[in-house]
PDB file of N, CA and C in Angstrom:
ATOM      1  N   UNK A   1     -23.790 -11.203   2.263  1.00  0.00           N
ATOM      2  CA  UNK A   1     -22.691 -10.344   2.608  1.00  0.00           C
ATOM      3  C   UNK A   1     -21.658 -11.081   3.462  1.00  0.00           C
ATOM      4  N   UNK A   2     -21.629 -12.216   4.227  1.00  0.00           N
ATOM      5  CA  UNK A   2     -21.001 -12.646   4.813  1.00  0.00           C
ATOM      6  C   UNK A   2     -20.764 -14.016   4.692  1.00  0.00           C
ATOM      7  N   UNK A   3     -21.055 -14.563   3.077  1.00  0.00           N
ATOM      8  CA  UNK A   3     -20.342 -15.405   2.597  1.00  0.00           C
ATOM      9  C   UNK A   3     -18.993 -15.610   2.777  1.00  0.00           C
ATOM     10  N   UNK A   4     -18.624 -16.784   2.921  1.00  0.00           N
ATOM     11  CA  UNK A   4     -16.918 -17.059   3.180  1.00  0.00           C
ATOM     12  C   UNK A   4     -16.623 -17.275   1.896  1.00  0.00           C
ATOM     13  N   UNK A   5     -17.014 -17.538   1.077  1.00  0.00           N
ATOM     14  CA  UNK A   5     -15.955 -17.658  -0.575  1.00  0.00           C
ATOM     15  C   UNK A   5     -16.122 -16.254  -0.749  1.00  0.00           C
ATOM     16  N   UNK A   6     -16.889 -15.638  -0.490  1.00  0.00           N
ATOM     17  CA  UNK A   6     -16.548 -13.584  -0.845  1.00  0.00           C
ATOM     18  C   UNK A   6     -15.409 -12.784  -0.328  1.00  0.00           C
ATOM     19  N   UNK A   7     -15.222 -14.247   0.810  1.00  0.00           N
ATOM     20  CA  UNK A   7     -14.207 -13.159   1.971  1.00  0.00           C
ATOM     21  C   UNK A   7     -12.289 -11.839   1.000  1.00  0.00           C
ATOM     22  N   UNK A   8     -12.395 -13.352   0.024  1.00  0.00           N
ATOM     23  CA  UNK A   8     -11.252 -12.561  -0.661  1.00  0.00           C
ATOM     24  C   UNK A   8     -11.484 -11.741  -1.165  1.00  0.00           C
ATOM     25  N   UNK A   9     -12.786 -11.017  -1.581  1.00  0.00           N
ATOM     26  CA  UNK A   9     -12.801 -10.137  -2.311  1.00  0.00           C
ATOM     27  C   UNK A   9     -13.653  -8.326  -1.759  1.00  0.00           C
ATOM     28  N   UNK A  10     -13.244  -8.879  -0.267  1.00  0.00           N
ATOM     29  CA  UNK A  10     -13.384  -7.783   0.872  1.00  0.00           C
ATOM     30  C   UNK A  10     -13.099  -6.614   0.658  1.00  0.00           C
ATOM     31  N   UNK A  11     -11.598  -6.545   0.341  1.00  0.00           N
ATOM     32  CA  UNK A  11     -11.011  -5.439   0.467  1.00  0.00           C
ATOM     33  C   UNK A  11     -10.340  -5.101  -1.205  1.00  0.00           C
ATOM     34  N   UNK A  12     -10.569  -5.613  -2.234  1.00  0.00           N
ATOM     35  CA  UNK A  12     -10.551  -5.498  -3.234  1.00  0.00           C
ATOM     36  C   UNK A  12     -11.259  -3.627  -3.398  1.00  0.00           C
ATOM     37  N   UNK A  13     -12.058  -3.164  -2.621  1.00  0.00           N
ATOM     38  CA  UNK A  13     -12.472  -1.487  -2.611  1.00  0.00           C
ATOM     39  C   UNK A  13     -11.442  -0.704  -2.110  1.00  0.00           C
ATOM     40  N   UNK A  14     -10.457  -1.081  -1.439  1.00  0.00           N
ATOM     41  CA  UNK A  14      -9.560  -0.592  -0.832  1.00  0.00           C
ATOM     42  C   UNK A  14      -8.122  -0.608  -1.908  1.00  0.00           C
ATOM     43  N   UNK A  15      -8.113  -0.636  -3.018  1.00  0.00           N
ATOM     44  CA  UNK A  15      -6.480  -1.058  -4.050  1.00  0.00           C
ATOM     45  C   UNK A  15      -6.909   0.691  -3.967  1.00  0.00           C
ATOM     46  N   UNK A  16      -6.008   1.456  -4.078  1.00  0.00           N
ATOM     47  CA  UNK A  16      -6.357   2.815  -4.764  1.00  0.00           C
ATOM     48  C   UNK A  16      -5.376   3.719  -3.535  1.00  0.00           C
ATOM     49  N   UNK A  17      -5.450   5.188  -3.633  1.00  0.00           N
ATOM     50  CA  UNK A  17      -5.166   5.991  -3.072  1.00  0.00           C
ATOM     51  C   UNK A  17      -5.428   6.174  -1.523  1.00  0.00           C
ATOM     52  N   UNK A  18      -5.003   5.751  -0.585  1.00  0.00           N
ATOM     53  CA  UNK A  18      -5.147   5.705   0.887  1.00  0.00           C
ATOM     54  C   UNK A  18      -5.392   7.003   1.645  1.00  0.00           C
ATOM     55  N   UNK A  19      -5.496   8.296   0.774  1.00  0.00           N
ATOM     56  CA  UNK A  19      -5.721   9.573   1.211  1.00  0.00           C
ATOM     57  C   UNK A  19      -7.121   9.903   0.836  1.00  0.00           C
ATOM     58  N   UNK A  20      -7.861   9.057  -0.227  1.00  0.00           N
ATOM     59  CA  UNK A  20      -8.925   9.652  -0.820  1.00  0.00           C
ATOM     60  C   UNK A  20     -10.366   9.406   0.452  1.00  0.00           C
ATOM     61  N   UNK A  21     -10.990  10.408   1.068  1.00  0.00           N
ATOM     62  CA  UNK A  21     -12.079  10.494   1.494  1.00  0.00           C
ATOM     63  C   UNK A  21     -12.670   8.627   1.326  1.00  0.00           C
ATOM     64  N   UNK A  22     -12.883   8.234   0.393  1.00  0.00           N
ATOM     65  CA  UNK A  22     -13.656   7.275   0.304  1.00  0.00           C
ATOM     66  C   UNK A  22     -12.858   5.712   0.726  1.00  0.00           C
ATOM     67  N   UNK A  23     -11.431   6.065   0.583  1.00  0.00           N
ATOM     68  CA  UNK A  23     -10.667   4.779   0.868  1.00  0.00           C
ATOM     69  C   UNK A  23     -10.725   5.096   2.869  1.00  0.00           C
ATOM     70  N   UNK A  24     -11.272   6.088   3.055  1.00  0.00           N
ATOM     71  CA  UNK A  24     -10.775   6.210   3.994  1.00  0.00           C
ATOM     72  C   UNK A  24     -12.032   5.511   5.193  1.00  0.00           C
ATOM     73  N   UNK A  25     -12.902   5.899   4.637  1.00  0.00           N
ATOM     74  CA  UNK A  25     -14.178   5.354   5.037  1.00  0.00           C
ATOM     75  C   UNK A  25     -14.512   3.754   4.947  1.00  0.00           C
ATOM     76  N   UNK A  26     -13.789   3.473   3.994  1.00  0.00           N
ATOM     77  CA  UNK A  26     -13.684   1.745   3.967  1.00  0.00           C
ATOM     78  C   UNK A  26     -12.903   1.443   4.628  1.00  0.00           C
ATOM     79  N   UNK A  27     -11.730   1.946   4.599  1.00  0.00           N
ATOM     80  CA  UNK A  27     -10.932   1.377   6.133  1.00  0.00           C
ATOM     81  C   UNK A  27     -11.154   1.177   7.306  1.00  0.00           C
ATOM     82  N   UNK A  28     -12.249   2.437   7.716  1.00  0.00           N
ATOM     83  CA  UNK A  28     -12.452   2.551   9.040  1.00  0.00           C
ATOM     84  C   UNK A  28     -13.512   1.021   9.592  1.00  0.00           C
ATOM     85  N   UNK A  29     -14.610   1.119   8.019  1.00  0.00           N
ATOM     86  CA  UNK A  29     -15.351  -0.271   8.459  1.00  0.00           C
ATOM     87  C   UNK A  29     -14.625  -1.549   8.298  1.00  0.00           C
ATOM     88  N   UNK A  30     -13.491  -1.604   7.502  1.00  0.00           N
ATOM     89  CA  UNK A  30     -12.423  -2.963   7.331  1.00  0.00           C
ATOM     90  C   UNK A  30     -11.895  -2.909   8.678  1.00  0.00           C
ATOM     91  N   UNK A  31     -11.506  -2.071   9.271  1.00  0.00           N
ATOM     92  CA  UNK A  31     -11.000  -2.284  10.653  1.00  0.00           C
ATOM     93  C   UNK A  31     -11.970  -2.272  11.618  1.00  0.00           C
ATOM     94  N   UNK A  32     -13.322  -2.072  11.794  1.00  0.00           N
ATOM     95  CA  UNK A  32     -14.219  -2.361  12.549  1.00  0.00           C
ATOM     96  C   UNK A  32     -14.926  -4.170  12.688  1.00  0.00           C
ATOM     97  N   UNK A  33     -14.652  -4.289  10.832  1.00  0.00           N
ATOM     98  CA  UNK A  33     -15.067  -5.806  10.786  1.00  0.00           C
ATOM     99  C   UNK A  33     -14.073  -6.803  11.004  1.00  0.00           C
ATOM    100  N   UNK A  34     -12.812  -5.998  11.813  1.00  0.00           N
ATOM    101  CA  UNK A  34     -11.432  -6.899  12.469  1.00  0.00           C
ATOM    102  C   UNK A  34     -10.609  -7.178  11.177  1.00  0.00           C
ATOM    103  N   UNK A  35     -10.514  -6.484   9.923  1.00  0.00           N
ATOM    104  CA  UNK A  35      -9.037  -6.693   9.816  1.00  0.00           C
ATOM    105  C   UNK A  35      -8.106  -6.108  10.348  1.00  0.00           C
ATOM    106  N   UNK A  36      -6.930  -6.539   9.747  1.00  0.00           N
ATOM    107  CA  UNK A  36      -5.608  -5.785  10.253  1.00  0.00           C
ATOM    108  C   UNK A  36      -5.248  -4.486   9.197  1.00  0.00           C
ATOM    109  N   UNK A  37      -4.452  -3.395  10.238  1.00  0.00           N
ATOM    110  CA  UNK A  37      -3.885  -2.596   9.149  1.00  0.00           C
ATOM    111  C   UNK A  37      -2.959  -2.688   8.627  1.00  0.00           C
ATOM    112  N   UNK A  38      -2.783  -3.796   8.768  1.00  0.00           N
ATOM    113  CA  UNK A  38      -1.183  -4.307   7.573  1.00  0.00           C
ATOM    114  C   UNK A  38      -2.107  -4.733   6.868  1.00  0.00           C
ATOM    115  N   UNK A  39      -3.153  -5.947   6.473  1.00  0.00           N
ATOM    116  CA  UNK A  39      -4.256  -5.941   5.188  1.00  0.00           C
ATOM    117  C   UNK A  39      -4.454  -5.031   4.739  1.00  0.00           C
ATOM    118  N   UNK A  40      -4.897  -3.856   5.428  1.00  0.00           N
ATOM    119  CA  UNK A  40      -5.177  -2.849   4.447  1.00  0.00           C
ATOM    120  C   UNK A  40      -4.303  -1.988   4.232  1.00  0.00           C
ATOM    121  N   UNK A  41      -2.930  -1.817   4.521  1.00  0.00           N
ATOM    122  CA  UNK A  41      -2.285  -1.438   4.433  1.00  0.00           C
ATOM    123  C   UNK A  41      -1.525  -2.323   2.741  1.00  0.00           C
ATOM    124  N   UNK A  42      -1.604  -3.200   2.427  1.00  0.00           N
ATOM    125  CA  UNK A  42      -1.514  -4.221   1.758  1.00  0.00           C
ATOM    126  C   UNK A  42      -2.124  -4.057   0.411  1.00  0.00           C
ATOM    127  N   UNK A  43      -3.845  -4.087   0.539  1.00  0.00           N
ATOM    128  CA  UNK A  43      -4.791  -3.811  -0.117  1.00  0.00           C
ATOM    129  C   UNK A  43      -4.860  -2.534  -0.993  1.00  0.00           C
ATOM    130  N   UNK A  44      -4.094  -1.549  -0.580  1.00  0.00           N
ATOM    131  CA  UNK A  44      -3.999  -0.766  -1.785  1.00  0.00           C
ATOM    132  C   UNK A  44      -3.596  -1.202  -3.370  1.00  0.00           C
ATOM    133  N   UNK A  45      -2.249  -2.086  -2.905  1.00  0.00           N
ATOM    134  CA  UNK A  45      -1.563  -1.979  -4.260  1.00  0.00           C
ATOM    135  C   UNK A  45      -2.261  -3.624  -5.036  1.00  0.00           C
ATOM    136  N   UNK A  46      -2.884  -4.267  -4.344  1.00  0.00           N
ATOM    137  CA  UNK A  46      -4.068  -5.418  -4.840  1.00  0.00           C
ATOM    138  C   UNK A  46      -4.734  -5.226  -6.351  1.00  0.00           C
ATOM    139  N   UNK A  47      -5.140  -4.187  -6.857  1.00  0.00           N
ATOM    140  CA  UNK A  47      -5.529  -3.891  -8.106  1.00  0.00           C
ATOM    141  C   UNK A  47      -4.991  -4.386  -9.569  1.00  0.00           C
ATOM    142  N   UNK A  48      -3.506  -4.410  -9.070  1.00  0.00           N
ATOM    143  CA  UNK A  48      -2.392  -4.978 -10.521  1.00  0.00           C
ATOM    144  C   UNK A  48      -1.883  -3.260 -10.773  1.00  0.00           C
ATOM    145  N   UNK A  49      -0.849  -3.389 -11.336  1.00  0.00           N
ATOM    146  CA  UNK A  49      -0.277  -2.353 -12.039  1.00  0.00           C
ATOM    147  C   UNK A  49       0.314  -2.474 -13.226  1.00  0.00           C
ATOM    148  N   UNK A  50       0.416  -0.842 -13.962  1.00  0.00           N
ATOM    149  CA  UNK A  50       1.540  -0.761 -14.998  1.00  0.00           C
ATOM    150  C   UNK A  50       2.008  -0.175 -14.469  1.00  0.00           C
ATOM    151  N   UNK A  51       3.481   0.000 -14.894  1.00  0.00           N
ATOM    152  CA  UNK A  51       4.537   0.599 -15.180  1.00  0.00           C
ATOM    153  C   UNK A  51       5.731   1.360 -15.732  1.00  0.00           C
ATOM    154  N   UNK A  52       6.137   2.250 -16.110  1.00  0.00           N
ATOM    155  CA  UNK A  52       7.059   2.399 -17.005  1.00  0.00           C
ATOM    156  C   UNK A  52       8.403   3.129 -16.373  1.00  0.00           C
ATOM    157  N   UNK A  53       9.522   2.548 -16.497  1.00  0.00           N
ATOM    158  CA  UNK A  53      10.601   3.158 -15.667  1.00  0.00           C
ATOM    159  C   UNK A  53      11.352   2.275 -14.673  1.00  0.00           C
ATOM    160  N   UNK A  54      11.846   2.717 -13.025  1.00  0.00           N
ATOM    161  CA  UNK A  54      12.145   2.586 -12.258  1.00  0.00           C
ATOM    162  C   UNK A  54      10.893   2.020 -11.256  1.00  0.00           C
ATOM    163  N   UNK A  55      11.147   0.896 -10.801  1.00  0.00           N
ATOM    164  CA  UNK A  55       9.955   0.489 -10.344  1.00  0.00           C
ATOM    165  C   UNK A  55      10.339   1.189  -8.597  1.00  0.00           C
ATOM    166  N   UNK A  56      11.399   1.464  -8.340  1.00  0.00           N
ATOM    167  CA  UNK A  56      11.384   2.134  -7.169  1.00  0.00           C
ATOM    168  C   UNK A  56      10.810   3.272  -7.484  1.00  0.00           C
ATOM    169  N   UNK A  57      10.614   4.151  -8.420  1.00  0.00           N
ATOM    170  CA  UNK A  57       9.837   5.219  -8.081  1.00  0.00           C
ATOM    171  C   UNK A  57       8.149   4.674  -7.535  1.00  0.00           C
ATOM    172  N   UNK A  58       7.570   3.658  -8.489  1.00  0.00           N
ATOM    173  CA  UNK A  58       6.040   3.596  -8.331  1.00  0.00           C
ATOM    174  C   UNK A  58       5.987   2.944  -6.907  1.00  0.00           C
ATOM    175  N   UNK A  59       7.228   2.285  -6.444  1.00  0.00           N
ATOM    176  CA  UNK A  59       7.200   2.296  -4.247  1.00  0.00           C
ATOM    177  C   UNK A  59       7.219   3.289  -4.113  1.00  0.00           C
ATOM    178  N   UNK A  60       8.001   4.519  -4.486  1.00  0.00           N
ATOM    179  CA  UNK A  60       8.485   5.631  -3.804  1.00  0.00           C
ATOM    180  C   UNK A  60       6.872   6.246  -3.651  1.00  0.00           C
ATOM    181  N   UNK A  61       5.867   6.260  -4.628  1.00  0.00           N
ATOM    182  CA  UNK A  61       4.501   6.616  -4.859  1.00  0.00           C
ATOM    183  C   UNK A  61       3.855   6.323  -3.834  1.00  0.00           C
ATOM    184  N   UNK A  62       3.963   5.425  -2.947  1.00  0.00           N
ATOM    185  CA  UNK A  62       2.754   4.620  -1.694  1.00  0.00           C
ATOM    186  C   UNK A  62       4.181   5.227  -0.663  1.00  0.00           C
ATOM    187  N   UNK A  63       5.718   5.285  -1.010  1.00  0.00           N
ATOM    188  CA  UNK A  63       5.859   6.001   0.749  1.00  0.00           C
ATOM    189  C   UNK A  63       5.149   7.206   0.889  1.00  0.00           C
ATOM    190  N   UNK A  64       5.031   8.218   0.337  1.00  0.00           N
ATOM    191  CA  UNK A  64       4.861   9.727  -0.262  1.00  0.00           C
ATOM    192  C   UNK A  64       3.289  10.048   0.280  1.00  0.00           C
ATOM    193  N   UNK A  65       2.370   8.119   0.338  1.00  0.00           N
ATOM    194  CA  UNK A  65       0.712   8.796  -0.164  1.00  0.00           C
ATOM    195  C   UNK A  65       0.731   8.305   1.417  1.00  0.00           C
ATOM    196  N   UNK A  66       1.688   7.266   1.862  1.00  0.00           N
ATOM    197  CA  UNK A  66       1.737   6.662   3.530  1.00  0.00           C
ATOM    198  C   UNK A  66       2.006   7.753   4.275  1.00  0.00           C
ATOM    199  N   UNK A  67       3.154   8.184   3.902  1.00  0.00           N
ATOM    200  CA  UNK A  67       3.523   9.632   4.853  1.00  0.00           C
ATOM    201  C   UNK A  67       2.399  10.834   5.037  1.00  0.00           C
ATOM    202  N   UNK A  68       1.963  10.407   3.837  1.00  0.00           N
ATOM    203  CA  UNK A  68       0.677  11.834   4.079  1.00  0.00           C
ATOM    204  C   UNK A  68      -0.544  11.184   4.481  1.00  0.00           C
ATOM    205  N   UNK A  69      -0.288   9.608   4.837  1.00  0.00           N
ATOM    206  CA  UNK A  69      -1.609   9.258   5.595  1.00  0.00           C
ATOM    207  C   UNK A  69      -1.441   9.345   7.570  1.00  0.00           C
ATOM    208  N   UNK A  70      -0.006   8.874   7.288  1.00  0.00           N
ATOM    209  CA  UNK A  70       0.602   9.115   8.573  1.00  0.00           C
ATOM    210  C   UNK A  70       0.049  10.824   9.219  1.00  0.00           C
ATOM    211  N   UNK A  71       0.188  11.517   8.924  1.00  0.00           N
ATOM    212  CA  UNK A  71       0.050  13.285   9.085  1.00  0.00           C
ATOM    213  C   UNK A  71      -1.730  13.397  10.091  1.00  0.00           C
ATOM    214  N   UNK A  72      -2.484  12.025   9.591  1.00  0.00           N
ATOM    215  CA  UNK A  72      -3.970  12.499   9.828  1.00  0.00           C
ATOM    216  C   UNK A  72      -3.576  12.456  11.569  1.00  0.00           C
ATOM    217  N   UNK A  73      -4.299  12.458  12.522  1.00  0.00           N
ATOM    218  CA  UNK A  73      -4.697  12.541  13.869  1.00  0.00           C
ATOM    219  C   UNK A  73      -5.115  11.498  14.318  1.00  0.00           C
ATOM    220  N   UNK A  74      -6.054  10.354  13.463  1.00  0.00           N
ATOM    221  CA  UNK A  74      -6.603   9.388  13.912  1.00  0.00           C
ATOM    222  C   UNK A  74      -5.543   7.817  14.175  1.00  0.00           C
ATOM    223  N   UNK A  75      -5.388   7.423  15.255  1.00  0.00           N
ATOM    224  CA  UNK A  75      -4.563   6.334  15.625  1.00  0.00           C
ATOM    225  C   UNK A  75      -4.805   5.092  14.416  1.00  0.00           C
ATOM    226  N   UNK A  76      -6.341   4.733  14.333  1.00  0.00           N
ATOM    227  CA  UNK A  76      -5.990   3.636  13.446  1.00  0.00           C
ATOM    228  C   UNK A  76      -5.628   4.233  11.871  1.00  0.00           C
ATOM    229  N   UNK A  77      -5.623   5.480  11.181  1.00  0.00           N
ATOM    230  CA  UNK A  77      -4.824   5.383   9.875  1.00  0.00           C
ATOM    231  C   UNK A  77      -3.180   5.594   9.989  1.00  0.00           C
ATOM    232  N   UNK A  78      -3.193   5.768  11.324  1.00  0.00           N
ATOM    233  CA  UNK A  78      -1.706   6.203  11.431  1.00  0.00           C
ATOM    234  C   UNK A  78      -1.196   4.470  11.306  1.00  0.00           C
ATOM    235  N   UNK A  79      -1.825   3.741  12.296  1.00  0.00           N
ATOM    236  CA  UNK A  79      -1.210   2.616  12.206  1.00  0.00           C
ATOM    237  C   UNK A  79      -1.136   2.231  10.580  1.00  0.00           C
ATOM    238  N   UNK A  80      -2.354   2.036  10.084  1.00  0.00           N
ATOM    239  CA  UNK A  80      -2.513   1.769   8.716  1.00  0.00           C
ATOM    240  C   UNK A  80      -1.210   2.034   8.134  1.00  0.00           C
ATOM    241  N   UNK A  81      -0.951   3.381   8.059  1.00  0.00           N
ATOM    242  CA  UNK A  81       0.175   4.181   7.578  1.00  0.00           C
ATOM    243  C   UNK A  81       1.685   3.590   7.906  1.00  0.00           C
ATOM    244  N   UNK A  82       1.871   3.261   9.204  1.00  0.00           N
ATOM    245  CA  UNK A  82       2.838   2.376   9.891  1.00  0.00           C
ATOM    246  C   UNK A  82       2.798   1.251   8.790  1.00  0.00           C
ATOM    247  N   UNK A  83       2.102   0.116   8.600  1.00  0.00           N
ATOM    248  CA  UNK A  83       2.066  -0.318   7.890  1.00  0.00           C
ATOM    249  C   UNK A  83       2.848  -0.659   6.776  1.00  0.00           C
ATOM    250  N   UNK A  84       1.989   0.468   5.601  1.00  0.00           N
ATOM    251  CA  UNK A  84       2.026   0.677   4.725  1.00  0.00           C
ATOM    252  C   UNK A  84       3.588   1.530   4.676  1.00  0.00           C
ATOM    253  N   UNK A  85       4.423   1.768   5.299  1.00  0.00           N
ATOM    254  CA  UNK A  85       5.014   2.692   5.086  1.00  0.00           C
ATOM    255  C   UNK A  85       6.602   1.419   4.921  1.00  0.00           C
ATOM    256  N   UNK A  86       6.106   0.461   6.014  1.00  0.00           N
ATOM    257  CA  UNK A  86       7.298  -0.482   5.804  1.00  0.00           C
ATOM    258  C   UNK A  86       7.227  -1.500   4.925  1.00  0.00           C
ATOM    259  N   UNK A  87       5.761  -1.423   4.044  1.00  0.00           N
ATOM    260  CA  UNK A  87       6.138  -2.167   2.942  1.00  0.00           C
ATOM    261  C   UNK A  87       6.494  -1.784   1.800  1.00  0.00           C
ATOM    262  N   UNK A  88       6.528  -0.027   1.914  1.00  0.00           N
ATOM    263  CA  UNK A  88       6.798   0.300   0.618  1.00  0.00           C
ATOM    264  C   UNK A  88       8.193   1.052   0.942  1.00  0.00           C
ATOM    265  N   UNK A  89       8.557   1.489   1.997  1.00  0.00           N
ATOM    266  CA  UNK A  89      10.021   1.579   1.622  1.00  0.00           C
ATOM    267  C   UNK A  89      10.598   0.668   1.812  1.00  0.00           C
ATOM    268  N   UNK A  90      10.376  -0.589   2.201  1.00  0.00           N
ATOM    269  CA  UNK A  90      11.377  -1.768   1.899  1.00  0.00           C
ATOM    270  C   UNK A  90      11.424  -2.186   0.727  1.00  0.00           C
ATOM    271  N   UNK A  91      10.044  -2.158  -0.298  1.00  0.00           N
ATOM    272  CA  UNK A  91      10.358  -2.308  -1.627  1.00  0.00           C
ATOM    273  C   UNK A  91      10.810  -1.284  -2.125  1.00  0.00           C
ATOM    274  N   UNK A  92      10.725  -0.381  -2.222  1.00  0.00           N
ATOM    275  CA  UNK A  92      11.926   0.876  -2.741  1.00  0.00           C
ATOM    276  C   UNK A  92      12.847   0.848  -2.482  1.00  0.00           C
ATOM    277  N   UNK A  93      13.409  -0.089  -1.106  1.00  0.00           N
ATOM    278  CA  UNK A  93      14.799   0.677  -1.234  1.00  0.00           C
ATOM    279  C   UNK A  93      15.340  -0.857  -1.713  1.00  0.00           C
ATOM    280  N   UNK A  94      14.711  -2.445  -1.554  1.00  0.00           N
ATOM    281  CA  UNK A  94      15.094  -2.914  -2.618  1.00  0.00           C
ATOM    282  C   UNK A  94      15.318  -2.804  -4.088  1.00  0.00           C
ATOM    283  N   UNK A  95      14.105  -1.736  -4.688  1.00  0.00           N
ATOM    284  CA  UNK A  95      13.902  -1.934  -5.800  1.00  0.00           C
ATOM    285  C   UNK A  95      15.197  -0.867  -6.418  1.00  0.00           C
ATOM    286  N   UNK A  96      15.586   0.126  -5.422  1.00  0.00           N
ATOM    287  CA  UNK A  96      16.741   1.308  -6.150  1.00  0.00           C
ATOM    288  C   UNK A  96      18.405   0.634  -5.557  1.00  0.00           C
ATOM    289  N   UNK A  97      18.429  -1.044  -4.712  1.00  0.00           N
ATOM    290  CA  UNK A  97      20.009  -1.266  -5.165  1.00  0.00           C
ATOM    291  C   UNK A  97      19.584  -2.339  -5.653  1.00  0.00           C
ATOM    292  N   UNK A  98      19.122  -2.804  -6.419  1.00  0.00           N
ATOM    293  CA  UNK A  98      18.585  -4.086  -7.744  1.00  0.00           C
ATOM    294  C   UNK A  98      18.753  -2.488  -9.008  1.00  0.00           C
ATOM    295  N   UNK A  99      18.383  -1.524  -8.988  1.00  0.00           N
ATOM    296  CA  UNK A  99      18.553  -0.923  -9.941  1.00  0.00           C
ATOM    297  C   UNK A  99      19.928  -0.497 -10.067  1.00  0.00           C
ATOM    298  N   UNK A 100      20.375  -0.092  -9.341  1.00  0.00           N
ATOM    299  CA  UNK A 100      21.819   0.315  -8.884  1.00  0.00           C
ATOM    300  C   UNK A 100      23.010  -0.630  -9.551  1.00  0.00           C
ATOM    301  N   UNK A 101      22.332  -1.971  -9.118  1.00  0.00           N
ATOM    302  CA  UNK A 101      23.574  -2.938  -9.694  1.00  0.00           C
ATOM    303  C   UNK A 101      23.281  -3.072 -11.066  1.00  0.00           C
ATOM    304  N   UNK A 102      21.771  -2.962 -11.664  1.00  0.00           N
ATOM    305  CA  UNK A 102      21.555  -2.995 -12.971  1.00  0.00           C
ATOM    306  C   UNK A 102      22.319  -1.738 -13.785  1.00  0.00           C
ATOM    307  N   UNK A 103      22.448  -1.185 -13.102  1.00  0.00           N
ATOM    308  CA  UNK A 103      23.048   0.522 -13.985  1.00  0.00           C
ATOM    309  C   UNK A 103      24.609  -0.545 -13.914  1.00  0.00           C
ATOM    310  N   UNK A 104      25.431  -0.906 -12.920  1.00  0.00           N
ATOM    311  CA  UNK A 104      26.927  -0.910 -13.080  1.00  0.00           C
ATOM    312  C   UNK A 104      27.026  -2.152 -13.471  1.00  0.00           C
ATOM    313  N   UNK A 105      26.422  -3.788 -13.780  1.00  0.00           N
ATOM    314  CA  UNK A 105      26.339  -4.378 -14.104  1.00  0.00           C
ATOM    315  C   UNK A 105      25.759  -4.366 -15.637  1.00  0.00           C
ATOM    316  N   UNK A 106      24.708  -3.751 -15.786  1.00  0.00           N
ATOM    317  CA  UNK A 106      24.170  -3.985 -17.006  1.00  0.00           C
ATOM    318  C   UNK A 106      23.155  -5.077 -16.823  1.00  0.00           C
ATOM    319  N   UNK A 107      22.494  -5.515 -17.707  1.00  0.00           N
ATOM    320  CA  UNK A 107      21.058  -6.623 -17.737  1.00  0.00           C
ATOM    321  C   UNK A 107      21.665  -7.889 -17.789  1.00  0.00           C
ATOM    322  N   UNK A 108      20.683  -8.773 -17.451  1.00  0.00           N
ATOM    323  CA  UNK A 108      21.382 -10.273 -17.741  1.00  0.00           C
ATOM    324  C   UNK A 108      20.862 -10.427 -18.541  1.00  0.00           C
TER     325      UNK A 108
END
């Protein structure tokens, strides 16, 4: 369990929904075994994705699930949430004026 070539694949349980009961319980021991909550704040979107559309909406998806992690009582998901909240509206609000100029520009 405390192999160092495993170490990358720690928080690989943590890619998923940051509200669900069970992500939540891995966090608490990811932050007991000293990561940071920017890692796991991070570690959600780790899995890979598809897409179809506006990729600022699928950011807009992790501010929406951050904000409602933000809401809990407990200091470390709030931080988590802190986090998570400035990496996904900074990619949203990159990702909607990159779209913006794509609408009045057109594609290259």
């Amino acid at each position: 369990m405390r192999d160092p070539e495993l170490k990358r694949f720690h928080l690989d349980p943590l890619a998923g929904d940051p509200n669900h009961n069970g992500w939540i319980t891995l966090a608490k021991q990811a932050l007991a075994a000293g990561y940071s909550p920017q890692s796991l704040a991070f570690a959600v979107n780790s899995g890979g994705f598809s897409w179809t559309g506006h990729l600022s909406n699928y950011y807009n998806q992790w501010v929406h699930s951050f904000e409602q992690l933000s809401q809990r009582q407990d200091p470390e998901l709030q931080a988590i949430a802190a986090e998570g909240l400035k990496w996904a509206t900074t990619a949203r609000d990159q990702e909607r004026k990159r779209e913006r100029v794509e609408e009045i520009e057109g594609w290259d």
